[in-house]
C-alpha atoms as a PDB file:
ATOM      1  CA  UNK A   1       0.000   0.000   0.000  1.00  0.00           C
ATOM      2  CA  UNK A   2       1.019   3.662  -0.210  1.00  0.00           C
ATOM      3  CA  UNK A   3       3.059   5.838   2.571  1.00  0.00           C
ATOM      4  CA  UNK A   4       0.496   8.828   3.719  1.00  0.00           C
ATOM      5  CA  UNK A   5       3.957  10.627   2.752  1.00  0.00           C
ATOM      6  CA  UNK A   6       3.717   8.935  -0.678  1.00  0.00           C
ATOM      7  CA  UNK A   7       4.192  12.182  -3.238  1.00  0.00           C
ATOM      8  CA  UNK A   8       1.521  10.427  -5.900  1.00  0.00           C
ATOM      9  CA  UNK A   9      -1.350  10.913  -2.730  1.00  0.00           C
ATOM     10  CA  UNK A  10      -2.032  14.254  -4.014  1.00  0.00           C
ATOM     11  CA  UNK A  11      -1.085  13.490  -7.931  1.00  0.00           C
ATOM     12  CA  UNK A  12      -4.938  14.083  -9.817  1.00  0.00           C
ATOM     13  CA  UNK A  13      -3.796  11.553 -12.605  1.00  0.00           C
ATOM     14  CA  UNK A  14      -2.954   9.037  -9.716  1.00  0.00           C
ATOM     15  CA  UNK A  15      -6.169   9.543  -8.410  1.00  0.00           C
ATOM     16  CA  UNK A  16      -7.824   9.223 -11.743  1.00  0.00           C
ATOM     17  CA  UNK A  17      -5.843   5.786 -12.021  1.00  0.00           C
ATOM     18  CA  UNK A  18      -6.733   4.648  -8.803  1.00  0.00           C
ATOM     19  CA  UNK A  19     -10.419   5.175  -9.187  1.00  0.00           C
ATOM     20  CA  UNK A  20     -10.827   3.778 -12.646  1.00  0.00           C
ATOM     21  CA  UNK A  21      -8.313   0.477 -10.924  1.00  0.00           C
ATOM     22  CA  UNK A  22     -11.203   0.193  -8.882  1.00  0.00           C
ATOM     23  CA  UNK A  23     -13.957   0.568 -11.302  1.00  0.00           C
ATOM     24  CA  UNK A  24     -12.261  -1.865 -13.450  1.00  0.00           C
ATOM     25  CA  UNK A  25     -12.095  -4.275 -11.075  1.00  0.00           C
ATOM     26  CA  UNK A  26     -15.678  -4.459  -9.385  1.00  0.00           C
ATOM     27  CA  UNK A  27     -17.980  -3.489 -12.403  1.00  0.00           C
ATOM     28  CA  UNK A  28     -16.744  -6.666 -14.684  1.00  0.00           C
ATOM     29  CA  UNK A  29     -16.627  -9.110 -11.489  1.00  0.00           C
ATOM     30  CA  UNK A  30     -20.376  -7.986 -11.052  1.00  0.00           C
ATOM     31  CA  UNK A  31     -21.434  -8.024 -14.229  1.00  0.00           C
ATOM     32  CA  UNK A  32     -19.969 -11.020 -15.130  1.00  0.00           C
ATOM     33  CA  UNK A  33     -21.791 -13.111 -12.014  1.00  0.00           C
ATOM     34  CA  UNK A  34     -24.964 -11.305 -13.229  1.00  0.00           C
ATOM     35  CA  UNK A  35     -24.480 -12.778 -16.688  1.00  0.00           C
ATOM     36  CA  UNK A  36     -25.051 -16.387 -14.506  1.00  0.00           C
ATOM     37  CA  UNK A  37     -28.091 -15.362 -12.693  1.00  0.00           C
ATOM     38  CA  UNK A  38     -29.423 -12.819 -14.687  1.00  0.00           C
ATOM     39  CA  UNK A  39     -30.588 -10.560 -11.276  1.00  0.00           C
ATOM     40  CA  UNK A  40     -30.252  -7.136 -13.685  1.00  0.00           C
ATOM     41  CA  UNK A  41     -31.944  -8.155 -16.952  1.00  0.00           C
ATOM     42  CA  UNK A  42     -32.114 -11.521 -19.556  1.00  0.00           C
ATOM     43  CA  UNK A  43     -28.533 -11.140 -21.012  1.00  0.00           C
ATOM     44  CA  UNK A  44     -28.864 -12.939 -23.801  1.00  0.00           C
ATOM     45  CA  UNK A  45     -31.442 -10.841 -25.184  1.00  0.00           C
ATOM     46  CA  UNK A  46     -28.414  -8.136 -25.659  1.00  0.00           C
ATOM     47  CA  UNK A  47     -26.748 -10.757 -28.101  1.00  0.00           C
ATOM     48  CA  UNK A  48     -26.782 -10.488 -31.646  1.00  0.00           C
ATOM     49  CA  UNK A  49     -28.413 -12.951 -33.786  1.00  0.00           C
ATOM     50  CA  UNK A  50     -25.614 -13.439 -36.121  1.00  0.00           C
ATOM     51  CA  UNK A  51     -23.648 -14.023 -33.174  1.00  0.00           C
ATOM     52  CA  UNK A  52     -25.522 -16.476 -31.580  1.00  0.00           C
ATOM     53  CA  UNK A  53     -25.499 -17.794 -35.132  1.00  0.00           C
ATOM     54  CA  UNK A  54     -22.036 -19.130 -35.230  1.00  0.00           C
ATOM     55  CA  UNK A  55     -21.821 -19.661 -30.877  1.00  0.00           C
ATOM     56  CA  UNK A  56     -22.504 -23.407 -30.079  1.00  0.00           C
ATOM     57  CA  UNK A  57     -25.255 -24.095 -27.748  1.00  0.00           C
ATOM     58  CA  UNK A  58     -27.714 -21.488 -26.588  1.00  0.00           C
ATOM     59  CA  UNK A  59     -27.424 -17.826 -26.395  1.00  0.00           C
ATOM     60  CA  UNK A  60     -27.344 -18.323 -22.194  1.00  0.00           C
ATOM     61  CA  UNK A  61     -24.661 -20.510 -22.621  1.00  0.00           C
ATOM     62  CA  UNK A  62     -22.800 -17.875 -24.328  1.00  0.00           C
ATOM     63  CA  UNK A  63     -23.628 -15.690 -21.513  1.00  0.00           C
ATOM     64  CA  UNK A  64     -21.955 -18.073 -19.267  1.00  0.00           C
ATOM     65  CA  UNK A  65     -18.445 -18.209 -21.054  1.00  0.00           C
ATOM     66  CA  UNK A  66     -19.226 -13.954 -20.816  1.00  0.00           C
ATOM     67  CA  UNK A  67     -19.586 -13.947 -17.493  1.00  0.00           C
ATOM     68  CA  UNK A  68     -16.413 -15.986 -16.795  1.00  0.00           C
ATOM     69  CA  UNK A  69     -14.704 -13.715 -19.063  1.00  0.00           C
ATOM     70  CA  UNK A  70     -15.329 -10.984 -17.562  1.00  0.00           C
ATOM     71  CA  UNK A  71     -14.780 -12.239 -13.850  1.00  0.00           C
ATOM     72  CA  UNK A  72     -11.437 -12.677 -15.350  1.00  0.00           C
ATOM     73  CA  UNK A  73     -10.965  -9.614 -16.552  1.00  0.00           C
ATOM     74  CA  UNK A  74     -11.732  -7.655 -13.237  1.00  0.00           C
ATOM     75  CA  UNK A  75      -9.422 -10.056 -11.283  1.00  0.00           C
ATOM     76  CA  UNK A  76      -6.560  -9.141 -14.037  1.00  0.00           C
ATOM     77  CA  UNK A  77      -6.939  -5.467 -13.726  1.00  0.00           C
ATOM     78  CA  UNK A  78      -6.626  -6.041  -9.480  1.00  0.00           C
ATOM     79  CA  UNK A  79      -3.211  -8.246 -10.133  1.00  0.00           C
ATOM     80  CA  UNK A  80      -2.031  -6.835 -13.313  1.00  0.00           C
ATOM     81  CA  UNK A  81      -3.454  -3.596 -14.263  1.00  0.00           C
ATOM     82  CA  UNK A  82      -1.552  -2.971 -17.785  1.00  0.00           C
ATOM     83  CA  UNK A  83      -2.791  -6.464 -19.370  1.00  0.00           C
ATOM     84  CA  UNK A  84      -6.391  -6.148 -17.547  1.00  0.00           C
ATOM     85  CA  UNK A  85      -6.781  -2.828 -18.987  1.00  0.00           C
ATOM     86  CA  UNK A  86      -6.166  -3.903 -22.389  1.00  0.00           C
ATOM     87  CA  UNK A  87      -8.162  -6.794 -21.592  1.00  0.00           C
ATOM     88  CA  UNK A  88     -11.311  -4.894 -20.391  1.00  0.00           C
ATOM     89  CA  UNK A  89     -10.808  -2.374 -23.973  1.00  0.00           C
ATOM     90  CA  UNK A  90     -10.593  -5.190 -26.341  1.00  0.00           C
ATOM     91  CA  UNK A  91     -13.814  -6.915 -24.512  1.00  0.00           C
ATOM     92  CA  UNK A  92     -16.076  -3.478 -24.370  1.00  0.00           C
ATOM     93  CA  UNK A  93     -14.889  -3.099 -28.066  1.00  0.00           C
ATOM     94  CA  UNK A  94     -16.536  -6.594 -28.760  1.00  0.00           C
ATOM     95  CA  UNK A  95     -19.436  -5.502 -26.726  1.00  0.00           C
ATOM     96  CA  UNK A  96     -20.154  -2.308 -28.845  1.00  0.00           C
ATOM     97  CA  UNK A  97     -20.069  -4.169 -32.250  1.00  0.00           C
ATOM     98  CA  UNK A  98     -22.450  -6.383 -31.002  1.00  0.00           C
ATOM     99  CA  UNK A  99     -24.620  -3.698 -29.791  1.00  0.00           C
ATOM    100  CA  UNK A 100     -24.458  -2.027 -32.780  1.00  0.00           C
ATOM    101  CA  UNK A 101     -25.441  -5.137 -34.668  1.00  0.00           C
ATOM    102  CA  UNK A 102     -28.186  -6.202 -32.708  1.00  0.00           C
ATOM    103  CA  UNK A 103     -31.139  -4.973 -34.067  1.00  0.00           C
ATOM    104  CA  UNK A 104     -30.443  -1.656 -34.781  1.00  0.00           C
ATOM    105  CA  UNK A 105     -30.939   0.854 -33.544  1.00  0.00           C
ATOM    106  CA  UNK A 106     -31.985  -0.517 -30.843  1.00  0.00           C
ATOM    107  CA  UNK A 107     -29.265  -0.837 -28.983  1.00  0.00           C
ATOM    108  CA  UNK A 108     -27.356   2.238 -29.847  1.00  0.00           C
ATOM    109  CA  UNK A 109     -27.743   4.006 -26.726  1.00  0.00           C
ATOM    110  CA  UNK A 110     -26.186   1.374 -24.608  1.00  0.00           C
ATOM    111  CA  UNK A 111     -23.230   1.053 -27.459  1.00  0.00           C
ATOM    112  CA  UNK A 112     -22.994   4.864 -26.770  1.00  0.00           C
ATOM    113  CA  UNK A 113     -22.606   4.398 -23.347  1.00  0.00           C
ATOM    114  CA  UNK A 114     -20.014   1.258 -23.718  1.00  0.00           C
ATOM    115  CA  UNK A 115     -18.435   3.381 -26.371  1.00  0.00           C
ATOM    116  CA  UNK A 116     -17.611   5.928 -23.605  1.00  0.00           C
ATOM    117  CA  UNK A 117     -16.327   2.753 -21.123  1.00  0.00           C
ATOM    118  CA  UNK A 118     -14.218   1.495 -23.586  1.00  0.00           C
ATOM    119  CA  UNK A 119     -12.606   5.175 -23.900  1.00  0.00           C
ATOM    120  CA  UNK A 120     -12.047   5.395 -20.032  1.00  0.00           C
ATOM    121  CA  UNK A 121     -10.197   1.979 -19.944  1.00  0.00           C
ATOM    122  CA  UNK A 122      -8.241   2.998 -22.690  1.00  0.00           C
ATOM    123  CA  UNK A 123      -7.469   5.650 -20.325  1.00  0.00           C
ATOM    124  CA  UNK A 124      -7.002   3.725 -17.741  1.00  0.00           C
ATOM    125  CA  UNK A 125      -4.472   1.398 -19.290  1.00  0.00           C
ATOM    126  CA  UNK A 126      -2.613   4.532 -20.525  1.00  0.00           C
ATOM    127  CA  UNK A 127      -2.248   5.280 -16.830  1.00  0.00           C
ATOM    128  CA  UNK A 128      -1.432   1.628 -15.632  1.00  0.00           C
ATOM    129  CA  UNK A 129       1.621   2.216 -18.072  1.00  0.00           C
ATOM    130  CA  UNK A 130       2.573   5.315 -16.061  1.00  0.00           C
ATOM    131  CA  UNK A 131       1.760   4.248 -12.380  1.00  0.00           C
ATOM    132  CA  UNK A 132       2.247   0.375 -12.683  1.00  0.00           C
ATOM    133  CA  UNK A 133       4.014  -0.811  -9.276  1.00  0.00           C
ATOM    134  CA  UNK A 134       1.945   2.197  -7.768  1.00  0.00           C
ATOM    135  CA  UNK A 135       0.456   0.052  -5.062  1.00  0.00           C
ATOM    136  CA  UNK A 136       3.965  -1.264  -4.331  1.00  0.00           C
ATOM    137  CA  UNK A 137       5.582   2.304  -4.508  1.00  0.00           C
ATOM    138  CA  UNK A 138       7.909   2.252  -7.045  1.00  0.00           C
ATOM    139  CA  UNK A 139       6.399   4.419 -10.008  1.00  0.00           C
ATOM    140  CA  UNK A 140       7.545   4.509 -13.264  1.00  0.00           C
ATOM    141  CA  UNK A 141       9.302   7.813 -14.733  1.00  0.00           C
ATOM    142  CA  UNK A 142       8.894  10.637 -12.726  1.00  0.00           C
ATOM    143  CA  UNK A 143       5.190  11.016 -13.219  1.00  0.00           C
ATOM    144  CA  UNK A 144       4.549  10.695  -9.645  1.00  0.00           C
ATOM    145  CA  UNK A 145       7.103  13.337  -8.576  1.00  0.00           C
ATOM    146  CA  UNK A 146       6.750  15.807 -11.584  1.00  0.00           C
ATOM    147  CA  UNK A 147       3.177  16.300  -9.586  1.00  0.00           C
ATOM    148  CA  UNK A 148       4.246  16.053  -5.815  1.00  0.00           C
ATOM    149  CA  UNK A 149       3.293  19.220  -3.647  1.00  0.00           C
ATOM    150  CA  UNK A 150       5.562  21.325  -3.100  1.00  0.00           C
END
Protein backbone atom coordinates (compact mmCIF):
# COMPACT_ATOMS: atom_id res chain seq x y z
CA UNK A 1 0.00 0.00 0.00
CA UNK A 2 1.02 3.66 -0.21
CA UNK A 3 3.06 5.84 2.57
CA UNK A 4 0.50 8.83 3.72
CA UNK A 5 3.96 10.63 2.75
CA UNK A 6 3.72 8.94 -0.68
CA UNK A 7 4.19 12.18 -3.24
CA UNK A 8 1.52 10.43 -5.90
CA UNK A 9 -1.35 10.91 -2.73
CA UNK A 10 -2.03 14.25 -4.01
CA UNK A 11 -1.08 13.49 -7.93
CA UNK A 12 -4.94 14.08 -9.82
CA UNK A 13 -3.80 11.55 -12.61
CA UNK A 14 -2.95 9.04 -9.72
CA UNK A 15 -6.17 9.54 -8.41
CA UNK A 16 -7.82 9.22 -11.74
CA UNK A 17 -5.84 5.79 -12.02
CA UNK A 18 -6.73 4.65 -8.80
CA UNK A 19 -10.42 5.18 -9.19
CA UNK A 20 -10.83 3.78 -12.65
CA UNK A 21 -8.31 0.48 -10.92
CA UNK A 22 -11.20 0.19 -8.88
CA UNK A 23 -13.96 0.57 -11.30
CA UNK A 24 -12.26 -1.87 -13.45
CA UNK A 25 -12.09 -4.27 -11.07
CA UNK A 26 -15.68 -4.46 -9.38
CA UNK A 27 -17.98 -3.49 -12.40
CA UNK A 28 -16.74 -6.67 -14.68
CA UNK A 29 -16.63 -9.11 -11.49
CA UNK A 30 -20.38 -7.99 -11.05
CA UNK A 31 -21.43 -8.02 -14.23
CA UNK A 32 -19.97 -11.02 -15.13
CA UNK A 33 -21.79 -13.11 -12.01
CA UNK A 34 -24.96 -11.31 -13.23
CA UNK A 35 -24.48 -12.78 -16.69
CA UNK A 36 -25.05 -16.39 -14.51
CA UNK A 37 -28.09 -15.36 -12.69
CA UNK A 38 -29.42 -12.82 -14.69
CA UNK A 39 -30.59 -10.56 -11.28
CA UNK A 40 -30.25 -7.14 -13.69
CA UNK A 41 -31.94 -8.16 -16.95
CA UNK A 42 -32.11 -11.52 -19.56
CA UNK A 43 -28.53 -11.14 -21.01
CA UNK A 44 -28.86 -12.94 -23.80
CA UNK A 45 -31.44 -10.84 -25.18
CA UNK A 46 -28.41 -8.14 -25.66
CA UNK A 47 -26.75 -10.76 -28.10
CA UNK A 48 -26.78 -10.49 -31.65
CA UNK A 49 -28.41 -12.95 -33.79
CA UNK A 50 -25.61 -13.44 -36.12
CA UNK A 51 -23.65 -14.02 -33.17
CA UNK A 52 -25.52 -16.48 -31.58
CA UNK A 53 -25.50 -17.79 -35.13
CA UNK A 54 -22.04 -19.13 -35.23
CA UNK A 55 -21.82 -19.66 -30.88
CA UNK A 56 -22.50 -23.41 -30.08
CA UNK A 57 -25.25 -24.10 -27.75
CA UNK A 58 -27.71 -21.49 -26.59
CA UNK A 59 -27.42 -17.83 -26.40
CA UNK A 60 -27.34 -18.32 -22.19
CA UNK A 61 -24.66 -20.51 -22.62
CA UNK A 62 -22.80 -17.88 -24.33
CA UNK A 63 -23.63 -15.69 -21.51
CA UNK A 64 -21.96 -18.07 -19.27
CA UNK A 65 -18.45 -18.21 -21.05
CA UNK A 66 -19.23 -13.95 -20.82
CA UNK A 67 -19.59 -13.95 -17.49
CA UNK A 68 -16.41 -15.99 -16.79
CA UNK A 69 -14.70 -13.71 -19.06
CA UNK A 70 -15.33 -10.98 -17.56
CA UNK A 71 -14.78 -12.24 -13.85
CA UNK A 72 -11.44 -12.68 -15.35
CA UNK A 73 -10.96 -9.61 -16.55
CA UNK A 74 -11.73 -7.65 -13.24
CA UNK A 75 -9.42 -10.06 -11.28
CA UNK A 76 -6.56 -9.14 -14.04
CA UNK A 77 -6.94 -5.47 -13.73
CA UNK A 78 -6.63 -6.04 -9.48
CA UNK A 79 -3.21 -8.25 -10.13
CA UNK A 80 -2.03 -6.83 -13.31
CA UNK A 81 -3.45 -3.60 -14.26
CA UNK A 82 -1.55 -2.97 -17.78
CA UNK A 83 -2.79 -6.46 -19.37
CA UNK A 84 -6.39 -6.15 -17.55
CA UNK A 85 -6.78 -2.83 -18.99
CA UNK A 86 -6.17 -3.90 -22.39
CA UNK A 87 -8.16 -6.79 -21.59
CA UNK A 88 -11.31 -4.89 -20.39
CA UNK A 89 -10.81 -2.37 -23.97
CA UNK A 90 -10.59 -5.19 -26.34
CA UNK A 91 -13.81 -6.92 -24.51
CA UNK A 92 -16.08 -3.48 -24.37
CA UNK A 93 -14.89 -3.10 -28.07
CA UNK A 94 -16.54 -6.59 -28.76
CA UNK A 95 -19.44 -5.50 -26.73
CA UNK A 96 -20.15 -2.31 -28.85
CA UNK A 97 -20.07 -4.17 -32.25
CA UNK A 98 -22.45 -6.38 -31.00
CA UNK A 99 -24.62 -3.70 -29.79
CA UNK A 100 -24.46 -2.03 -32.78
CA UNK A 101 -25.44 -5.14 -34.67
CA UNK A 102 -28.19 -6.20 -32.71
CA UNK A 103 -31.14 -4.97 -34.07
CA UNK A 104 -30.44 -1.66 -34.78
CA UNK A 105 -30.94 0.85 -33.54
CA UNK A 106 -31.98 -0.52 -30.84
CA UNK A 107 -29.26 -0.84 -28.98
CA UNK A 108 -27.36 2.24 -29.85
CA UNK A 109 -27.74 4.01 -26.73
CA UNK A 110 -26.19 1.37 -24.61
CA UNK A 111 -23.23 1.05 -27.46
CA UNK A 112 -22.99 4.86 -26.77
CA UNK A 113 -22.61 4.40 -23.35
CA UNK A 114 -20.01 1.26 -23.72
CA UNK A 115 -18.43 3.38 -26.37
CA UNK A 116 -17.61 5.93 -23.61
CA UNK A 117 -16.33 2.75 -21.12
CA UNK A 118 -14.22 1.49 -23.59
CA UNK A 119 -12.61 5.18 -23.90
CA UNK A 120 -12.05 5.39 -20.03
CA UNK A 121 -10.20 1.98 -19.94
CA UNK A 122 -8.24 3.00 -22.69
CA UNK A 123 -7.47 5.65 -20.33
CA UNK A 124 -7.00 3.73 -17.74
CA UNK A 125 -4.47 1.40 -19.29
CA UNK A 126 -2.61 4.53 -20.53
CA UNK A 127 -2.25 5.28 -16.83
CA UNK A 128 -1.43 1.63 -15.63
CA UNK A 129 1.62 2.22 -18.07
CA UNK A 130 2.57 5.31 -16.06
CA UNK A 131 1.76 4.25 -12.38
CA UNK A 132 2.25 0.38 -12.68
CA UNK A 133 4.01 -0.81 -9.28
CA UNK A 134 1.94 2.20 -7.77
CA UNK A 135 0.46 0.05 -5.06
CA UNK A 136 3.97 -1.26 -4.33
CA UNK A 137 5.58 2.30 -4.51
CA UNK A 138 7.91 2.25 -7.05
CA UNK A 139 6.40 4.42 -10.01
CA UNK A 140 7.55 4.51 -13.26
CA UNK A 141 9.30 7.81 -14.73
CA UNK A 142 8.89 10.64 -12.73
CA UNK A 143 5.19 11.02 -13.22
CA UNK A 144 4.55 10.70 -9.65
CA UNK A 145 7.10 13.34 -8.58
CA UNK A 146 6.75 15.81 -11.58
CA UNK A 147 3.18 16.30 -9.59
CA UNK A 148 4.25 16.05 -5.81
CA UNK A 149 3.29 19.22 -3.65
CA UNK A 150 5.56 21.32 -3.10
Amino acid sequence: MESLADPRRGNPAYQVYLLLRGAFVVAPVLFGLDKFFNWSVDWPLYLAPWINDIIPGSGQDFMYVVGAVEIAAGLTVLVAPRVGGLLVAGWLAGIVVNLLTNNPPEYYDIALRDFGLFLAAVAFTRLAFEFEGAWSRRPTRNMGAAHAPR
